[in-house]
N, C-alpha and C. Protein backbone atom coordinates (compact mmCIF):
# COMPACT_ATOMS: atom_id res chain seq x y z
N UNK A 1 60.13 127.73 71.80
CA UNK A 1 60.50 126.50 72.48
C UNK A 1 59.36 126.01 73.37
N UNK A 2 59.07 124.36 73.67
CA UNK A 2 58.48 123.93 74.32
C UNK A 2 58.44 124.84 76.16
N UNK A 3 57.13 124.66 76.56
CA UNK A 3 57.48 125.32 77.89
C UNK A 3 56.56 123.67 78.61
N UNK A 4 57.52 124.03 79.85
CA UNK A 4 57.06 122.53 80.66
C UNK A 4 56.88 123.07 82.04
N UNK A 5 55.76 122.50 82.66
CA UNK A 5 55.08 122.68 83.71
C UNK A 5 55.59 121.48 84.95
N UNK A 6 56.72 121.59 85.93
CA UNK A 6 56.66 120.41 86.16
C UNK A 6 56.06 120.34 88.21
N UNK A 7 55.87 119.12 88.45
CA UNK A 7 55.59 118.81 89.82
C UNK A 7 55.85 117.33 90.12
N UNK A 8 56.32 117.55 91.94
CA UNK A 8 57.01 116.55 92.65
C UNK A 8 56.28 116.93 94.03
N UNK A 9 55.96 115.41 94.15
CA UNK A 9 54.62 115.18 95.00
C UNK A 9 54.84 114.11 95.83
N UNK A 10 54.36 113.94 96.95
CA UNK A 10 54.48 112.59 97.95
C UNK A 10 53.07 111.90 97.87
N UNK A 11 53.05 110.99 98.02
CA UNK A 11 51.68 110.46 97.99
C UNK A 11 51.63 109.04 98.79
N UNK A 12 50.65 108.93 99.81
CA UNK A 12 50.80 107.46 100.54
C UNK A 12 50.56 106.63 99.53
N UNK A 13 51.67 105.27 100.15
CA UNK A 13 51.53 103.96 99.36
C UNK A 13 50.11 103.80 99.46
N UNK A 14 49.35 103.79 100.94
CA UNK A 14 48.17 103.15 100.34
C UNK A 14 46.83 103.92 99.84
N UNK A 15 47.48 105.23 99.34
CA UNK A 15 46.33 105.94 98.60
C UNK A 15 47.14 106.15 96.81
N UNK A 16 48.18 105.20 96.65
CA UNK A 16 48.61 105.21 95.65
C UNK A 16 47.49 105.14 94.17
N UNK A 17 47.01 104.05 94.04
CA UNK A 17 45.96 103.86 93.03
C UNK A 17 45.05 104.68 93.17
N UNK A 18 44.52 105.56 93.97
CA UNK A 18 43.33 106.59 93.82
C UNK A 18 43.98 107.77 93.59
N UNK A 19 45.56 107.69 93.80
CA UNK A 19 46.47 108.99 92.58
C UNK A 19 46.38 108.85 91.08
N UNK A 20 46.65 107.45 90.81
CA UNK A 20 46.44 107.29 89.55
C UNK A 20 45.87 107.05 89.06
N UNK A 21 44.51 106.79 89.69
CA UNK A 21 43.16 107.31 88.41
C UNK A 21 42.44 108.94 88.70
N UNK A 22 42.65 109.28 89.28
CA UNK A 22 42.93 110.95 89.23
C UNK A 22 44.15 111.23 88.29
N UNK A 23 45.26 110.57 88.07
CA UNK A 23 46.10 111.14 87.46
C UNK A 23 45.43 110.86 85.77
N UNK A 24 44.68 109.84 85.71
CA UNK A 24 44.33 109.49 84.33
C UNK A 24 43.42 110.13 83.76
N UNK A 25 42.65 110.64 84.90
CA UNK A 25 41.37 111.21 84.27
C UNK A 25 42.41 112.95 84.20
N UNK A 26 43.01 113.77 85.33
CA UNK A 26 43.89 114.51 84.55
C UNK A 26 44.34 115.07 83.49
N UNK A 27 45.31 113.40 82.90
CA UNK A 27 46.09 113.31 81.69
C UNK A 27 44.87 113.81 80.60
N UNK A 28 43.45 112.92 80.85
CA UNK A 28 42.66 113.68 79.67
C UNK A 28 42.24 115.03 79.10
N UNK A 29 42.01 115.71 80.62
CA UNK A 29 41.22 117.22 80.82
C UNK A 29 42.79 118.04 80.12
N UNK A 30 43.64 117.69 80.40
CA UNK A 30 45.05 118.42 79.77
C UNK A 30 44.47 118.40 78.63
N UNK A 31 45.04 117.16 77.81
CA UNK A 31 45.35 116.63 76.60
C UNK A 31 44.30 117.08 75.81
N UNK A 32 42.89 117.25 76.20
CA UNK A 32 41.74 117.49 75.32
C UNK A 32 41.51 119.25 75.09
N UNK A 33 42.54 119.86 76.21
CA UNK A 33 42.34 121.43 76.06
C UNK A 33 43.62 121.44 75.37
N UNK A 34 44.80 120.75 74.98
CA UNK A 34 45.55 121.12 74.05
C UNK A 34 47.09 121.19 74.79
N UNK A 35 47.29 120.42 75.72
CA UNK A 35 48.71 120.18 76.42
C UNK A 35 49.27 119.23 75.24
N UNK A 36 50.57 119.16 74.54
CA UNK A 36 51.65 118.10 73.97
C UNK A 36 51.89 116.68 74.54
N UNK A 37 51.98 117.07 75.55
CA UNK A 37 52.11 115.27 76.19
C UNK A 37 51.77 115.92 78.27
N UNK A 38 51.46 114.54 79.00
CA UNK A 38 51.19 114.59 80.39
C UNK A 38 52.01 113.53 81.10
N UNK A 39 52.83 113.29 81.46
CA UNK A 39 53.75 112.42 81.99
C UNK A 39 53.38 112.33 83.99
N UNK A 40 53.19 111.16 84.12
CA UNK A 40 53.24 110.96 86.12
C UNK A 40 54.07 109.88 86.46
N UNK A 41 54.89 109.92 86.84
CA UNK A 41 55.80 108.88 87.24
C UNK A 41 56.06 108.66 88.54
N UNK A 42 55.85 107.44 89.25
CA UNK A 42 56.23 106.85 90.60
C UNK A 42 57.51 106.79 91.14
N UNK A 43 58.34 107.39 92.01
CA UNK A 43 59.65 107.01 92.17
C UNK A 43 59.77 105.42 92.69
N UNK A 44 60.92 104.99 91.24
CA UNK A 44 61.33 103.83 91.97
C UNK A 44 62.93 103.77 92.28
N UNK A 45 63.70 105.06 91.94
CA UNK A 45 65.04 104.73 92.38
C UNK A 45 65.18 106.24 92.87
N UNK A 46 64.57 106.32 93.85
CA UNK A 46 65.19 108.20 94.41
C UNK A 46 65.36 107.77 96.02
N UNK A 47 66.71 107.24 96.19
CA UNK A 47 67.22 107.21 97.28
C UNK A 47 66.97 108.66 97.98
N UNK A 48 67.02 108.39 99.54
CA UNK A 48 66.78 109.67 100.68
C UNK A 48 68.10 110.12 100.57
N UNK A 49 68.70 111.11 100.18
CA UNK A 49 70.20 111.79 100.38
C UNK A 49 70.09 112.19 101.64
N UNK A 50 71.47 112.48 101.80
CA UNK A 50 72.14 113.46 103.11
C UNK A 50 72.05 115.16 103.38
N UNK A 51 71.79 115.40 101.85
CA UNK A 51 71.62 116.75 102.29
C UNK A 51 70.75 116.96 101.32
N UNK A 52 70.74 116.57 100.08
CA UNK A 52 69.42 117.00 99.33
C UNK A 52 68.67 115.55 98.51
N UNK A 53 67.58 115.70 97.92
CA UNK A 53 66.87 114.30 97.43
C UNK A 53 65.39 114.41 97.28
N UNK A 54 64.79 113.74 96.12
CA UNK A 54 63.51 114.12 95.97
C UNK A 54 62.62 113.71 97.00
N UNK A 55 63.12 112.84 97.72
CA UNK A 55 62.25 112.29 99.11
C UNK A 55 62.69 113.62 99.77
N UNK A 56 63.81 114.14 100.08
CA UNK A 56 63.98 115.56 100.80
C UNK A 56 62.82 116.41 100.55
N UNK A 57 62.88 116.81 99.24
CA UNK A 57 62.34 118.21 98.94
C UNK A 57 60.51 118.12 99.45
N UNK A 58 60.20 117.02 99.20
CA UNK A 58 59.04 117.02 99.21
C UNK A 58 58.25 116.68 100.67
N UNK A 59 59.45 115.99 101.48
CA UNK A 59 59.53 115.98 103.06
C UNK A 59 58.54 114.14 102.79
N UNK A 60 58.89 113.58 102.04
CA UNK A 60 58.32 112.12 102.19
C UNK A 60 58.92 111.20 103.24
N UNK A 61 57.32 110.83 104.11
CA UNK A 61 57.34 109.77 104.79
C UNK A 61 58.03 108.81 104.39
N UNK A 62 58.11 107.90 105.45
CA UNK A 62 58.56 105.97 104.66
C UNK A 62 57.30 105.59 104.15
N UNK A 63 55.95 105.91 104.54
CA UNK A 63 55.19 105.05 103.65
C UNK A 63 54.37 105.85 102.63
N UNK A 64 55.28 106.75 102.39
CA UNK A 64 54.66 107.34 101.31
C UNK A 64 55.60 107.54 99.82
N UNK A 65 55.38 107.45 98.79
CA UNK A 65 55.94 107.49 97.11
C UNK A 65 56.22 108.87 96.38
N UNK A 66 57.16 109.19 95.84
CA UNK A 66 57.87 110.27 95.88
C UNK A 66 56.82 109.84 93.78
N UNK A 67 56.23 111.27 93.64
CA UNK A 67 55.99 111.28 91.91
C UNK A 67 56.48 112.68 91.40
N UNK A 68 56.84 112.14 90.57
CA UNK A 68 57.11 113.01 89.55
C UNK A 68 56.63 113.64 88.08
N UNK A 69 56.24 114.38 88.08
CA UNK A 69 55.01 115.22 86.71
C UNK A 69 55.38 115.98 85.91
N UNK A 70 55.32 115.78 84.49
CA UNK A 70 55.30 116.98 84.33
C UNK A 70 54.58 116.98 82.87
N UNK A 71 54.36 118.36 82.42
CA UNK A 71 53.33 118.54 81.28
C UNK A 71 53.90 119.30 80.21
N UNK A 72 54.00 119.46 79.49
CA UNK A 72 54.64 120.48 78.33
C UNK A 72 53.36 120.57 76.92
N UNK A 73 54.08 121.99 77.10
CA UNK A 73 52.87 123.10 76.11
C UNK A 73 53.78 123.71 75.09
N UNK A 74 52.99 124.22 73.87
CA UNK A 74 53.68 124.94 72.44
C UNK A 74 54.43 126.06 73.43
N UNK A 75 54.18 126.54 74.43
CA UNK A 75 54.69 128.03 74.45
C UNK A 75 53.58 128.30 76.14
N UNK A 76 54.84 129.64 76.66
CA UNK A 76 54.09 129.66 77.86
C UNK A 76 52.94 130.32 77.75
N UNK A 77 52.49 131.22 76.63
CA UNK A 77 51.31 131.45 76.31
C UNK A 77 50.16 130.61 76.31
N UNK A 78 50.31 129.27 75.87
CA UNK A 78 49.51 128.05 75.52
C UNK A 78 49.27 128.03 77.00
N UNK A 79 50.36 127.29 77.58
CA UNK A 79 49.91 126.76 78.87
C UNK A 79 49.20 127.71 79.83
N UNK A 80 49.39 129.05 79.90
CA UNK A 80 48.87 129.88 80.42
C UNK A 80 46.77 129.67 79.93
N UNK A 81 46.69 129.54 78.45
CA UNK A 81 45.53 129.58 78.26
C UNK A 81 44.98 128.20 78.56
N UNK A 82 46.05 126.85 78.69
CA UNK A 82 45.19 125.80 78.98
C UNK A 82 45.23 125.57 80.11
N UNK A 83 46.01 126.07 80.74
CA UNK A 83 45.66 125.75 82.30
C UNK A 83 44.74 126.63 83.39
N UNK A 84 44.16 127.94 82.49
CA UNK A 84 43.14 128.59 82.60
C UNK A 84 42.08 127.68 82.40
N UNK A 85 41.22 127.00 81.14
CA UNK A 85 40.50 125.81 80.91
C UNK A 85 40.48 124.74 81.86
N UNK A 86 41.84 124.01 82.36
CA UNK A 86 41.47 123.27 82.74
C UNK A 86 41.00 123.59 84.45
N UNK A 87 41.65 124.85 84.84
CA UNK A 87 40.92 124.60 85.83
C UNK A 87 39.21 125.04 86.25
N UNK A 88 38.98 125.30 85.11
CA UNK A 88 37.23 125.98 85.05
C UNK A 88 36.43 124.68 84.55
N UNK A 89 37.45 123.64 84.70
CA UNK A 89 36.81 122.51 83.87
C UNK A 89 36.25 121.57 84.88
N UNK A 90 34.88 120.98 84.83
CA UNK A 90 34.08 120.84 85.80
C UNK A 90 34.80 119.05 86.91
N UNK A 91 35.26 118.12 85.60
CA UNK A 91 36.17 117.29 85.58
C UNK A 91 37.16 117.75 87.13
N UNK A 92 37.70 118.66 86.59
CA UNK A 92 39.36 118.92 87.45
C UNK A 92 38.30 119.28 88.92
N UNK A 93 37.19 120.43 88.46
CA UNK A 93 37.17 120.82 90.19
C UNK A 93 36.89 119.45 91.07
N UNK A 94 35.72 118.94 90.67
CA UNK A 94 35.60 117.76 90.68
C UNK A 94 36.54 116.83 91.92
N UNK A 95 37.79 116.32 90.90
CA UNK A 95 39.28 115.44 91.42
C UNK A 95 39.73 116.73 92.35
N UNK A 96 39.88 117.94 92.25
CA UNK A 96 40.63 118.94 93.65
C UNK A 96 40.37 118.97 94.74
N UNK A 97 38.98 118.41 94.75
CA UNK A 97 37.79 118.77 96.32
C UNK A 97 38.74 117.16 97.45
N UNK A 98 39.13 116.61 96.80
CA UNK A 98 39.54 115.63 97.80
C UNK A 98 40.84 114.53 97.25
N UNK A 99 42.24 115.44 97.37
CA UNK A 99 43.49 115.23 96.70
C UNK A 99 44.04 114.01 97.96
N UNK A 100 44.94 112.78 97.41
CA UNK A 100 45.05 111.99 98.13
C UNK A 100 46.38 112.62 98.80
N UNK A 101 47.30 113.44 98.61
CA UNK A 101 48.09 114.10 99.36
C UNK A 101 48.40 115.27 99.94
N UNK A 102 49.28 115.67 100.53
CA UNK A 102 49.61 116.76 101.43
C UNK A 102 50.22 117.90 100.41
N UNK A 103 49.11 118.47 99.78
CA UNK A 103 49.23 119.60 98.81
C UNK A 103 50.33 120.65 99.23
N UNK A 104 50.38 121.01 100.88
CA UNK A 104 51.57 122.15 100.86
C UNK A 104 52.62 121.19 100.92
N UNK A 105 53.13 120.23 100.90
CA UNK A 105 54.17 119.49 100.17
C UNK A 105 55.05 119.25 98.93
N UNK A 106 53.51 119.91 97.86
CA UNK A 106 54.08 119.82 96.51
C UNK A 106 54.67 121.25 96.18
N UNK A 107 55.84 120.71 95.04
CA UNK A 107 56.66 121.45 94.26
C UNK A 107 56.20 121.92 93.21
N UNK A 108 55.81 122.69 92.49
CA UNK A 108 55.77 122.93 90.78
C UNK A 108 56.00 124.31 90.53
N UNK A 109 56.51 123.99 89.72
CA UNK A 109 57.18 125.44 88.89
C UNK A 109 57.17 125.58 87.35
N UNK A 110 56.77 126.65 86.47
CA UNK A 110 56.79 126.89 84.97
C UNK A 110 58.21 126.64 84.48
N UNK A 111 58.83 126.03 83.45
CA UNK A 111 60.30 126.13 82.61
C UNK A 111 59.94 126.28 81.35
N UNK A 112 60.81 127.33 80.81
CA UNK A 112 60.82 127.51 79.09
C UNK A 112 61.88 126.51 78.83
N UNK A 113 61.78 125.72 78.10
CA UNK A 113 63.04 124.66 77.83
C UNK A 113 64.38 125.07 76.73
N UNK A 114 65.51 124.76 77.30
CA UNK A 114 66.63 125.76 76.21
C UNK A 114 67.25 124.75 75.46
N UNK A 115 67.07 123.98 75.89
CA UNK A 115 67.25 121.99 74.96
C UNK A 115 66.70 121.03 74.72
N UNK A 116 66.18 120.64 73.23
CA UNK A 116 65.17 119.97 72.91
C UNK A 116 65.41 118.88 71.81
N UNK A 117 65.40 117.82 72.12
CA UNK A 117 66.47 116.72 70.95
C UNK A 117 65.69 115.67 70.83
């Protein structure tokens, strides 16, 4: 089964666009070591809940944008070997040295997926 890599991130509105061309150049360094697909998505409907909420988890400001990521690989073997690559990859160190958000903020965690349609 597919295994998916995912992350949930805050990012200021006004360092929004210098997320997403880091996120583009990213999507490539994945995709060219052999990730299935790279998905980054902006929250546009994740209301602040009362007790839990993706603006919660991630502790987002008001002027900052709640994203959502995620990557999926043949197998956690794969991702294990491409995400070894990508981070030796001169590209990624590159975009890490100066991330537009509050890194101990972010979420990510490995999933083997048990439903796939």
């Amino acid at each position: 089964m597919t295994y998916v890599d995912g992350f949930l991130l805050a990012v200021p509105k006004a360092r929004l666009e210098e997320y997403k061309e880091i996120a583009r150049k990213a999507s490539k360094v994945w995709m060219e070591h052999g990730a299935l697909s790279y998905i980054e998505a902006s929250g546009e409907d994740v209301p602040y809940g009362e007790l839990t909420s993706f603006p919660r988890a991630v502790q987002a400001k008001d002027d900052e944008i709640v994203i959502f990521a995620h990557i999926t690989y043949k197998s956690r073997s794969e991702r294990d070997r491409i995400l070894k690559l990508v981070m030796q990859d001169p590209r990624m160190k590159a975009e890490m040295s100066n991330m537009p958000f509050d890194g101990k903020r972010m979420i990510f965690g490995g999933f083997e997926a048990f439903v796939e349609v």
